[in-house]
Protein backbone atom coordinates (compact mmCIF):
# COMPACT_ATOMS: atom_id res chain seq x y z
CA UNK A 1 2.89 -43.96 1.71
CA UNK A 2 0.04 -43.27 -0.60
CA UNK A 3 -2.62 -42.38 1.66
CA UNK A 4 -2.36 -38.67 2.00
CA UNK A 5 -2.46 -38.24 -1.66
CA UNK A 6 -4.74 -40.34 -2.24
CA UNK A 7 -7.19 -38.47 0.33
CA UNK A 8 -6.37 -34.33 -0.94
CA UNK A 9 -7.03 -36.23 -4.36
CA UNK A 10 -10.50 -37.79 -2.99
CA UNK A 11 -10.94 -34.58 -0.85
CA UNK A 12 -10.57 -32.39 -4.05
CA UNK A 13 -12.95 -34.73 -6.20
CA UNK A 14 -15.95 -34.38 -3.45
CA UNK A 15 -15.68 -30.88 -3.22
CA UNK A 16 -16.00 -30.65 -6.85
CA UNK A 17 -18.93 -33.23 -6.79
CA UNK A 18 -20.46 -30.95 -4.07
CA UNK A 19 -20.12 -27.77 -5.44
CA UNK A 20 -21.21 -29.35 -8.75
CA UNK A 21 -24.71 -30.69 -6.80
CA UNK A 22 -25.23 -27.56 -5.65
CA UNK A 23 -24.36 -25.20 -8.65
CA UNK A 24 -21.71 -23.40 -7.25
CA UNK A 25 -19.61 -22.20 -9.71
CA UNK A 26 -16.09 -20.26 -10.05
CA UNK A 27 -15.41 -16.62 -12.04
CA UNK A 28 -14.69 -16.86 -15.31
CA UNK A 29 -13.11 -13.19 -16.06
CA UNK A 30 -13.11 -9.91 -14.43
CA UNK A 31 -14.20 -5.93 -15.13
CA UNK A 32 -11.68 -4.25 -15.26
CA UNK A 33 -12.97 -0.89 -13.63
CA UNK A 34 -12.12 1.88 -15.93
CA UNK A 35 -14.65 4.12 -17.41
CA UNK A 36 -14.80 2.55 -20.96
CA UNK A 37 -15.04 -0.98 -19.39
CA UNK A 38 -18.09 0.37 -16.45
CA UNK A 39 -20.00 1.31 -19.83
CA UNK A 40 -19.19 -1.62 -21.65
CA UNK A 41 -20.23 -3.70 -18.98
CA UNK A 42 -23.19 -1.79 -17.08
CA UNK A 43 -23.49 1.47 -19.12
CA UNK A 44 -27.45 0.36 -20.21
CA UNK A 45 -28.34 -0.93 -16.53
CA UNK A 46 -30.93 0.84 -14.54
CA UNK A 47 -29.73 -1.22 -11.53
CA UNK A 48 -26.17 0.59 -11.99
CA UNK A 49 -24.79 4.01 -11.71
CA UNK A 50 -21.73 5.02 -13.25
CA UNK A 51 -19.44 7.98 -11.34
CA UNK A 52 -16.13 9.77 -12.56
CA UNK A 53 -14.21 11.44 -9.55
CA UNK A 54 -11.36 13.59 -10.80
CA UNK A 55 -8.57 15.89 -9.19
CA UNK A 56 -6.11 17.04 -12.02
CA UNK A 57 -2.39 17.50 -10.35
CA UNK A 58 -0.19 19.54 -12.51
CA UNK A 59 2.92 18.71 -9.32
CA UNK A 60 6.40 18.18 -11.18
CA UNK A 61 8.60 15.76 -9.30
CA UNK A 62 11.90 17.05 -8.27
CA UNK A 63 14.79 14.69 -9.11
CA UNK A 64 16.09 12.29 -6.46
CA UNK A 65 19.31 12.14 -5.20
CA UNK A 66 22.16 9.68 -4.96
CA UNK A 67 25.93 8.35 -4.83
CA UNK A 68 27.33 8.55 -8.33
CA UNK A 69 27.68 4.39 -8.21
CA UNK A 70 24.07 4.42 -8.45
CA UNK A 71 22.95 7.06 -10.65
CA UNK A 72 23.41 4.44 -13.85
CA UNK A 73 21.91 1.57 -11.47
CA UNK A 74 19.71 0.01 -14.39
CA UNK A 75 18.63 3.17 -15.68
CA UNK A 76 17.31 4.43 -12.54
CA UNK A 77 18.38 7.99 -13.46
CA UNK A 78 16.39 8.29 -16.52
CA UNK A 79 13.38 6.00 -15.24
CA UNK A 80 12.23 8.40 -12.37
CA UNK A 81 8.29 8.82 -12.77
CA UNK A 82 8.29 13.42 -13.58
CA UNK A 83 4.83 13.97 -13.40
CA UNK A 84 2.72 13.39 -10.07
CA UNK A 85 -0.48 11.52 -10.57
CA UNK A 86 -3.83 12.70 -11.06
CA UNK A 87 -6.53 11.38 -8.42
CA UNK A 88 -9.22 9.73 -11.42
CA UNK A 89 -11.10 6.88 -9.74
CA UNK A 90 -14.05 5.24 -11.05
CA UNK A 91 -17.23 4.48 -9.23
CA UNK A 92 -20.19 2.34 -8.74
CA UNK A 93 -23.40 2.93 -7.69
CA UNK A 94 -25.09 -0.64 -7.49
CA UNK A 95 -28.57 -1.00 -6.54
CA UNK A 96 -28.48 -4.78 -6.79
CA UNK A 97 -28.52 -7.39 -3.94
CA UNK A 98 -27.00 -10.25 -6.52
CA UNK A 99 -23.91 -7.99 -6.19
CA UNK A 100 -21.84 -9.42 -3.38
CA UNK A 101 -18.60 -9.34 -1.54
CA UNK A 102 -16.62 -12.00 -1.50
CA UNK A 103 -13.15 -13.22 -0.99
CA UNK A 104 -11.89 -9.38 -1.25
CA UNK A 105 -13.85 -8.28 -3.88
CA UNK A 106 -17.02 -7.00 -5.40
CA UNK A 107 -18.37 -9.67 -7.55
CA UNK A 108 -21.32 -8.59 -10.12
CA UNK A 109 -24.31 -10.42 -10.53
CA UNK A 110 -22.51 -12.89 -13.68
CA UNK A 111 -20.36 -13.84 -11.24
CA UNK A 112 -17.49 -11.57 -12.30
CA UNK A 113 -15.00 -10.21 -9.67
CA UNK A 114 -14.75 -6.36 -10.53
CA UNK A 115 -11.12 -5.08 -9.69
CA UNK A 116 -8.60 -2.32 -11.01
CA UNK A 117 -7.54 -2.49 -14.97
CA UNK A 118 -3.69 -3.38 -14.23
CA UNK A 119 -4.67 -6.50 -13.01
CA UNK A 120 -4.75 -9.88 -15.13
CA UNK A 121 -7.80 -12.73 -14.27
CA UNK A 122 -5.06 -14.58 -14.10
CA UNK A 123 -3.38 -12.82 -11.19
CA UNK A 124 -6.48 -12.88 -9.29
CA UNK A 125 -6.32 -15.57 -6.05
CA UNK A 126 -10.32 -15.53 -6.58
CA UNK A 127 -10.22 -17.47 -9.98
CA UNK A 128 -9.41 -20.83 -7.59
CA UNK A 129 -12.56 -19.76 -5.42
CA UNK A 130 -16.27 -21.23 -5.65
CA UNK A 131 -18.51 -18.53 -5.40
CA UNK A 132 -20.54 -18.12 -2.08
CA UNK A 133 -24.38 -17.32 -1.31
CA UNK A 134 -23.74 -14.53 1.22
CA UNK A 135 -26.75 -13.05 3.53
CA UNK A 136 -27.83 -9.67 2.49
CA UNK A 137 -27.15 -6.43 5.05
CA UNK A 138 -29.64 -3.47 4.83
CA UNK A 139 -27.93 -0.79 3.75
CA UNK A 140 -25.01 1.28 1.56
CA UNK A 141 -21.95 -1.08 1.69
CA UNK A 142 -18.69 0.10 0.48
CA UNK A 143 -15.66 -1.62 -0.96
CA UNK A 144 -12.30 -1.47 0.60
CA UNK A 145 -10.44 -4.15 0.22
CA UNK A 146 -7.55 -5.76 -2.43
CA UNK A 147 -5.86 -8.87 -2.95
CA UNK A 148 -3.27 -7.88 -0.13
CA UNK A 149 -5.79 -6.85 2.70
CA UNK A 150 -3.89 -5.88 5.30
CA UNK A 151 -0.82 -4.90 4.33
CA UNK A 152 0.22 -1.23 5.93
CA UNK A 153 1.21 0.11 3.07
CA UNK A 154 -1.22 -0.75 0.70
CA UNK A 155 -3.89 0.32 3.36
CA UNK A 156 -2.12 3.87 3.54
CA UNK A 157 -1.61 4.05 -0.52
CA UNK A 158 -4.90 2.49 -2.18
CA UNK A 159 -7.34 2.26 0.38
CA UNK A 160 -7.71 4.72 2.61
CA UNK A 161 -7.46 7.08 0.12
CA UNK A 162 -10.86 6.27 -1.78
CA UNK A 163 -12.66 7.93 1.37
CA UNK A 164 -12.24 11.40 -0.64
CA UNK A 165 -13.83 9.60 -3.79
CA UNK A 166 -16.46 8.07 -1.66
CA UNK A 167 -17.62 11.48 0.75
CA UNK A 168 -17.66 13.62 -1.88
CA UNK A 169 -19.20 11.53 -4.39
CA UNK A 170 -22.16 10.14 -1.80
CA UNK A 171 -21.62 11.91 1.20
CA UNK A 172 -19.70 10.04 4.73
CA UNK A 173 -23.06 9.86 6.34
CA UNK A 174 -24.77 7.81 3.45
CA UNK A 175 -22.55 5.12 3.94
CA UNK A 176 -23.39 2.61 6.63
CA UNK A 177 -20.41 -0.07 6.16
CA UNK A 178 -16.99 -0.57 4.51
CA UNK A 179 -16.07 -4.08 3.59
CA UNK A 180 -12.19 -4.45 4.23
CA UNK A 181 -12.44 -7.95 2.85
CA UNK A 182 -12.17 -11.21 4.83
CA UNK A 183 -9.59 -10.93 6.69
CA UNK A 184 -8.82 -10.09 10.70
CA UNK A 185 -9.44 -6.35 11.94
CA UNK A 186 -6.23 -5.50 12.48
CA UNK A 187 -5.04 -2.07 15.08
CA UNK A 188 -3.95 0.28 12.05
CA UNK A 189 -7.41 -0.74 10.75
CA UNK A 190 -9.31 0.43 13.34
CA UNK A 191 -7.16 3.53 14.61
CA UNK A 192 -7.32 4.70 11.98
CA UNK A 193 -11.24 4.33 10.84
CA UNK A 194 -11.67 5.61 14.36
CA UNK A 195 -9.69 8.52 13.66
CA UNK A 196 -11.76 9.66 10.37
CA UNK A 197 -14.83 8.73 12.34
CA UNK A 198 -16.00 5.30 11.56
CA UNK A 199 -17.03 3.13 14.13
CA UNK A 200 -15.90 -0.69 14.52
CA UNK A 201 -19.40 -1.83 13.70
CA UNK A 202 -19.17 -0.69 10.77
CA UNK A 203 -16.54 -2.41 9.63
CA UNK A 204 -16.98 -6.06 7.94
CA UNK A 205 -15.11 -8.33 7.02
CA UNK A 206 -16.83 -11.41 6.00
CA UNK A 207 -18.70 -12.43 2.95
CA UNK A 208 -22.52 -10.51 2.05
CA UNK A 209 -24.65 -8.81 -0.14
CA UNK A 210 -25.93 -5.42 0.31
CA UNK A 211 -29.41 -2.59 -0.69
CA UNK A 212 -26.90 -0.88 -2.07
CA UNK A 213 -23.03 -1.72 -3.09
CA UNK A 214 -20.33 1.21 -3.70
CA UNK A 215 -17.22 0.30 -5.11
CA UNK A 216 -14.27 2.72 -6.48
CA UNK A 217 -11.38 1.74 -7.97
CA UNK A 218 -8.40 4.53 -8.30
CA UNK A 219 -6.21 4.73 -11.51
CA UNK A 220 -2.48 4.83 -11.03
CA UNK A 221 -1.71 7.09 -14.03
CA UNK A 222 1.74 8.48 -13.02
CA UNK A 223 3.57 8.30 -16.19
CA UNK A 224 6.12 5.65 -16.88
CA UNK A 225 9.19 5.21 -18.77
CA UNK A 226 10.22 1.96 -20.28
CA UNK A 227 7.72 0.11 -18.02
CA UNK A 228 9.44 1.09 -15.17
CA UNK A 229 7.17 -0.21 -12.14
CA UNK A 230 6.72 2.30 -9.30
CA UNK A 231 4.34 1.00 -7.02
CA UNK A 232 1.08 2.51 -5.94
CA UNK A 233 1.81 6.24 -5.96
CA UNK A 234 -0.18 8.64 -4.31
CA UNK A 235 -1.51 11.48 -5.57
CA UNK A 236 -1.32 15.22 -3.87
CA UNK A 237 -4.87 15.17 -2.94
CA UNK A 238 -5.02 11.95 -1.31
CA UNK A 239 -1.84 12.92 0.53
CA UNK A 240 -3.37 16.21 1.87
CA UNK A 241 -6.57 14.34 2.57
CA UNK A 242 -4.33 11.42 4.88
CA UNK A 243 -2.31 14.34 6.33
CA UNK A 244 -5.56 16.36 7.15
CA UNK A 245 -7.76 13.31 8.66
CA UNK A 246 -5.40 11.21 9.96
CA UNK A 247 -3.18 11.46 13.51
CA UNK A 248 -0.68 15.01 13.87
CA UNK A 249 2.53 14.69 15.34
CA UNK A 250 2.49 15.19 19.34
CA UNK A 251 4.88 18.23 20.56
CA UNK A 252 7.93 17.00 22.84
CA UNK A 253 7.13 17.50 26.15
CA UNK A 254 10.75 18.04 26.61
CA UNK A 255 14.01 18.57 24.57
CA UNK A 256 15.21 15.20 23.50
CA UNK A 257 11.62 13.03 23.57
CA UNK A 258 11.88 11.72 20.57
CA UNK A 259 14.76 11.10 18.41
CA UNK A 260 15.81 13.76 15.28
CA UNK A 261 18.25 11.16 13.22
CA UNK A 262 16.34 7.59 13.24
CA UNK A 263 16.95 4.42 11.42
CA UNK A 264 14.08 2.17 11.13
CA UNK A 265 14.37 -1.19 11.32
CA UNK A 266 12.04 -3.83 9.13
CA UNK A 267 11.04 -5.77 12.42
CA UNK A 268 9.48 -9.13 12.30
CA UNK A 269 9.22 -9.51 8.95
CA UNK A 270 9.78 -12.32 6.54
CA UNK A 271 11.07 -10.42 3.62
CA UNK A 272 14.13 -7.38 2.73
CA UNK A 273 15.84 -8.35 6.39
CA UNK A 274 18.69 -6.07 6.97
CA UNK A 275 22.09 -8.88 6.75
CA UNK A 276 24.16 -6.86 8.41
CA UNK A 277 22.08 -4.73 11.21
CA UNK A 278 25.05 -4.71 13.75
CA UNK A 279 27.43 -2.86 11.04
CA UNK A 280 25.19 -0.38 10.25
CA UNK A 281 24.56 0.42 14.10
CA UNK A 282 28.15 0.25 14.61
CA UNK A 283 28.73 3.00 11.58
CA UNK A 284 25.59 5.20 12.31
CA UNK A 285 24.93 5.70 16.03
CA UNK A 286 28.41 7.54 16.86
CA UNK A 287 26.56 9.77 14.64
CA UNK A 288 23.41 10.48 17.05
CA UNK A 289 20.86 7.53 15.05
CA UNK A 290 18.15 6.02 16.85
CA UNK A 291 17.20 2.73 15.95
CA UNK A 292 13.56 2.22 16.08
CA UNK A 293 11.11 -0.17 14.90
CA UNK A 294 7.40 0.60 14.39
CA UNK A 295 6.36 -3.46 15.81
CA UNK A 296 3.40 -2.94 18.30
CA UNK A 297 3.31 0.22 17.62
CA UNK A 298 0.30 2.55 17.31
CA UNK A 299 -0.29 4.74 14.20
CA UNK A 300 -0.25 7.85 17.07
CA UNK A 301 2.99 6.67 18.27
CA UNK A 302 4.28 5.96 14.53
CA UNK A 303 3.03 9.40 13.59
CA UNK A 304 5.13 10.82 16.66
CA UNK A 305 7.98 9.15 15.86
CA UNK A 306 8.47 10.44 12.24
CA UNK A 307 6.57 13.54 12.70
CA UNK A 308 9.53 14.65 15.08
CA UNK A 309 12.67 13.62 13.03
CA UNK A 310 14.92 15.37 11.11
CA UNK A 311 17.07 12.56 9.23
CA UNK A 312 14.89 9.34 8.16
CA UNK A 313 16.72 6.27 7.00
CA UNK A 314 15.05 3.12 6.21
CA UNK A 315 15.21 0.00 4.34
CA UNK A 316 12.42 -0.04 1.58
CA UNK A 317 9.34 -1.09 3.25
CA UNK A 318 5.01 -0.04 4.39
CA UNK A 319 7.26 1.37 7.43
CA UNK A 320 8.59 4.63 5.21
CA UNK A 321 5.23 5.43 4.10
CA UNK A 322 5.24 6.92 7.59
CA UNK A 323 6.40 10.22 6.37
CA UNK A 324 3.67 11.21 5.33
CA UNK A 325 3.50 12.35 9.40
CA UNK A 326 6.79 13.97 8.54
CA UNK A 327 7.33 17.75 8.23
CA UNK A 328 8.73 19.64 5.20
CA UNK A 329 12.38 19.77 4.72
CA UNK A 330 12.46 15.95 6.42
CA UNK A 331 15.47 13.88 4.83
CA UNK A 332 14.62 10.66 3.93
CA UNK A 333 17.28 7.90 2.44
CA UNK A 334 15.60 4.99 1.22
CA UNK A 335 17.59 1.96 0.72
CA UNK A 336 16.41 -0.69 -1.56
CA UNK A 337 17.40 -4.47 -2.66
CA UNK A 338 20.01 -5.07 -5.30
CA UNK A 339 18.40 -4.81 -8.74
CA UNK A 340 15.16 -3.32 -7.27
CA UNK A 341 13.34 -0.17 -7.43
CA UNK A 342 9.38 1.27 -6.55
CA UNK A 343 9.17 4.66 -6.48
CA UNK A 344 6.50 5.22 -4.13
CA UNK A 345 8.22 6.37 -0.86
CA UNK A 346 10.15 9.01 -3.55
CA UNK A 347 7.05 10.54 -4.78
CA UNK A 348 5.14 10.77 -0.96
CA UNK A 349 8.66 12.45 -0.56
CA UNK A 350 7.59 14.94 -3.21
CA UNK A 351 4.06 15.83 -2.03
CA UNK A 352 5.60 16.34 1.44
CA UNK A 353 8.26 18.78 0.34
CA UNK A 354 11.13 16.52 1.89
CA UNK A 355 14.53 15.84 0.60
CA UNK A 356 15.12 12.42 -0.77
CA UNK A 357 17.77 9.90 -1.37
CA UNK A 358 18.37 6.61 -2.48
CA UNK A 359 20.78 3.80 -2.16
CA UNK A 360 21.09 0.77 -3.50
CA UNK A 361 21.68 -2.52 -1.50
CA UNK A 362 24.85 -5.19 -1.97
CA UNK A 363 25.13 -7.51 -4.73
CA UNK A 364 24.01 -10.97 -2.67
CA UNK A 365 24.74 -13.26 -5.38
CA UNK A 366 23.67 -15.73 -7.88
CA UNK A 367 23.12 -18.28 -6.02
CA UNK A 368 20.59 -16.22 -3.52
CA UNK A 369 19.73 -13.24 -6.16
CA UNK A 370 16.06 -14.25 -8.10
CA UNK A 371 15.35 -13.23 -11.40
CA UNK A 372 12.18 -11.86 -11.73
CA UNK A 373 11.38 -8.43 -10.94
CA UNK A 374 8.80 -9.59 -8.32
CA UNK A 375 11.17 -11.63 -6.45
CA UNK A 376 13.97 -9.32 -6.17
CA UNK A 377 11.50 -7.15 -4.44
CA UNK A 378 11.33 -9.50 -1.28
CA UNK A 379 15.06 -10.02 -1.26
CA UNK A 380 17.09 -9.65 2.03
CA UNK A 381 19.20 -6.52 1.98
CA UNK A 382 23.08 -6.13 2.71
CA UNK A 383 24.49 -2.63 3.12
CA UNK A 384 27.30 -1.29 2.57
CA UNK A 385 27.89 1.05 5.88
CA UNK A 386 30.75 3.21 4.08
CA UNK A 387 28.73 3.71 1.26
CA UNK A 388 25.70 5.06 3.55
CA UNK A 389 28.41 6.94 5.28
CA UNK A 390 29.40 8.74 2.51
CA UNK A 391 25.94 9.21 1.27
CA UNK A 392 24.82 10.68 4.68
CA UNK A 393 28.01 13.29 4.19
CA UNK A 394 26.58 14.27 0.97
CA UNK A 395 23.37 14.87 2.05
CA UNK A 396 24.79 16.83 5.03
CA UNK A 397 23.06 14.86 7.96
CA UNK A 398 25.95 13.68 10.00
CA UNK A 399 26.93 17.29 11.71
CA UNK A 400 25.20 17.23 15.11
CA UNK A 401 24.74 14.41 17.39
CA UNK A 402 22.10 14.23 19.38
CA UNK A 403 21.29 12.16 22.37
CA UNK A 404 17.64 10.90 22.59
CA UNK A 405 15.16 8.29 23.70
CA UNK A 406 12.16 6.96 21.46
């Protein structure tokens, strides 16, 4: 019964003996990218240029709106970000082949992982890592990964955007790769790289140094009451930028193509399921809802899909951040977990001129209902049809059924 411990314990103690032999070594600490830190850290280097890219946004957020059961939900009311956020990103210009990327990041030449200020070394999966000896690529590589590569949402929030800090800082065609981090090349990936004309090859996703190593790093600086967290808000630029570059909405062919009132449905996920799916359907569709789910989707199809409605439900999710295909005056009705809220979806609500709406999920218990804020974030979702009901009578979207196919 002891053998398989006894082997990940002798597995563990040769890779350390290895890695040991060979000098490999683990981070100790990161940079925190912002401005005072770049200069701390690599303000007297030759080998290292230091950029400031800066859009002010003077956009005041309108209010949300919501059922009057939920407008003392935890101090929600009073916790909405105002303000929308300025686009300030820092940037490196590294002329320094010791510089390599590696397990999602950019890691300087004392083996420090550089990443975004808000994050603790602690909270970094690369602090477990032994640090690699990538090959070197000719050329101007720039980062684009995170900790969560891959993930729709953060690839539509923090990512994507930093193309509009990297072309106008160093101009699109003097950069010959983006490093995505190592992880597969997923569809939304490529479509949409394709889309703002970058090929496949030069994508990479796999460890290496580079002639010359870009990396920007975005500040988050909506403002913040009481330490409310609101996720990784966009700013107006970045939002014009997506909604300029990225896919536009196809025009029905005919009346009815594509539904005006849809629900969308989490899919195959392993997190916020909807409990009670059938319910909702049951209270909803009389009502002219589409249900629709954006699994094996394209982002053309995706963009279609919310581009052409009128009503937008959804349970918190990357799935919303769809709207930012949507059209002015959209409605949107976001419904979150039980003693959860991220305000991103609200403020890409803002930027698009849409009118938004929150609800707050059922109560699932003690026994199932985590404690930290982090966890409550993942929790499965019951809602209360009646309540939605009555929400989608305030917000006037019932009136009008409409038949359609998606």
């Amino acid at each position: 019964m002891q053998t398989k411990p006894f082997k990940k314990k002798l597995s563990r103690k040769l890779k350390k003996t290895y890695y040991a032999l060979t000098g490999k070594v683990k981070p100790k600490s990161v940079v925190a990218l912002s401005l005072e830190n770049a200069q701390a850290a690599y303000g007297s280097r030759s080998d290292v240029s230091i950029h400031r890219f800066f859009l002010e946004n003077e956009f005041e957020l309108k209010k949300p709106k919501f059922l009057a059961e939920d407008a003392v939900f935890k101090g929600y009311k009073s916790t909405f970000p105002t303000k929308g956020a300025n686009y300030d990103a820092v940037l490196l210009e590294i002329r320094n082949p010791n510089f390599s990327f590696q397990y999602n990041h950019l890691v300087d030449d004392e083996n420090r992982p550089i990443y975004e200020p808000r994050v603790r070394f602690d909270e970094l999966p690369i602090q477990h890592e032994y640090l690699l000896d990538p090959p070197k690529i000719s050329g101007t590589v720039a980062y684009f990964s995170n900790t969560v590569p891959n993930q729709y949402g953060h690839w539509l929030q923090t990512q994507l955007p930093l193309l509009l800090s990297y072309w106008e800082t160093f101009g699109k065609e003097n950069i010959d790769y983006y490093y995505i981090g190592e992880c597969p090349i997923v569809d939304f990936v490529e479509e949409s790289f394709a889309k703002m004309g970058i090929r496949r090859e030069q994508i990479i996703n796999f460890s290496c140094r580079a002639d010359r190593s870009l990396i920007s790093m975005k500040f988050r600086d909506i403002d913040k009451i009481n330490s409310m967290r609101t996720g990784f808000e966009l700013d107006s630029h970045s939002v014009q930028f997506l909604q300029k570059n990225l896919f536009k909405p196809a025009t029905p062919a005919y009346e009815g193509q594509f539904a005006k009132k849809i629900f969308v449905m989490r899919g195959n996920v392993k997190f916020r399921k909807e409990l009670n799916l059938p319910e909702v359907k049951a209270a909803l569709e009389p009502h002219g809802f589409t249900f629709v789910s954006m699994e094996g989707k394209t982002m053309q199809q995706e963009a279609d899909i919310f581009g052409n409605a009128d009503v937008i439900i959804a349970v918190h999710g990357s799935a919303l951040h769809n709207t930012i295909f949507s059209r002015p005056g959209t409605k949107v009705v976001e419904i979150f977990p039980y003693d959860y809220f991220e305000a991103s979806n609200f403020v890409i609500s803002n930027y698009g001129g849409f009118d938004y709406y929150y609800m707050i999920g059922e109560p699932l218990g003690s026994d199932t209902n985590p404690n930290t804020y982090e966890d409550r974030n993942i929790t499965d979702i019951r809602v209360d049809a009646k309540k939605l009901i009555r929400l989608c009578e305030e917000a006037d979207i019932l009136a009008g059924v409409t038949s359609s196919v998606v």
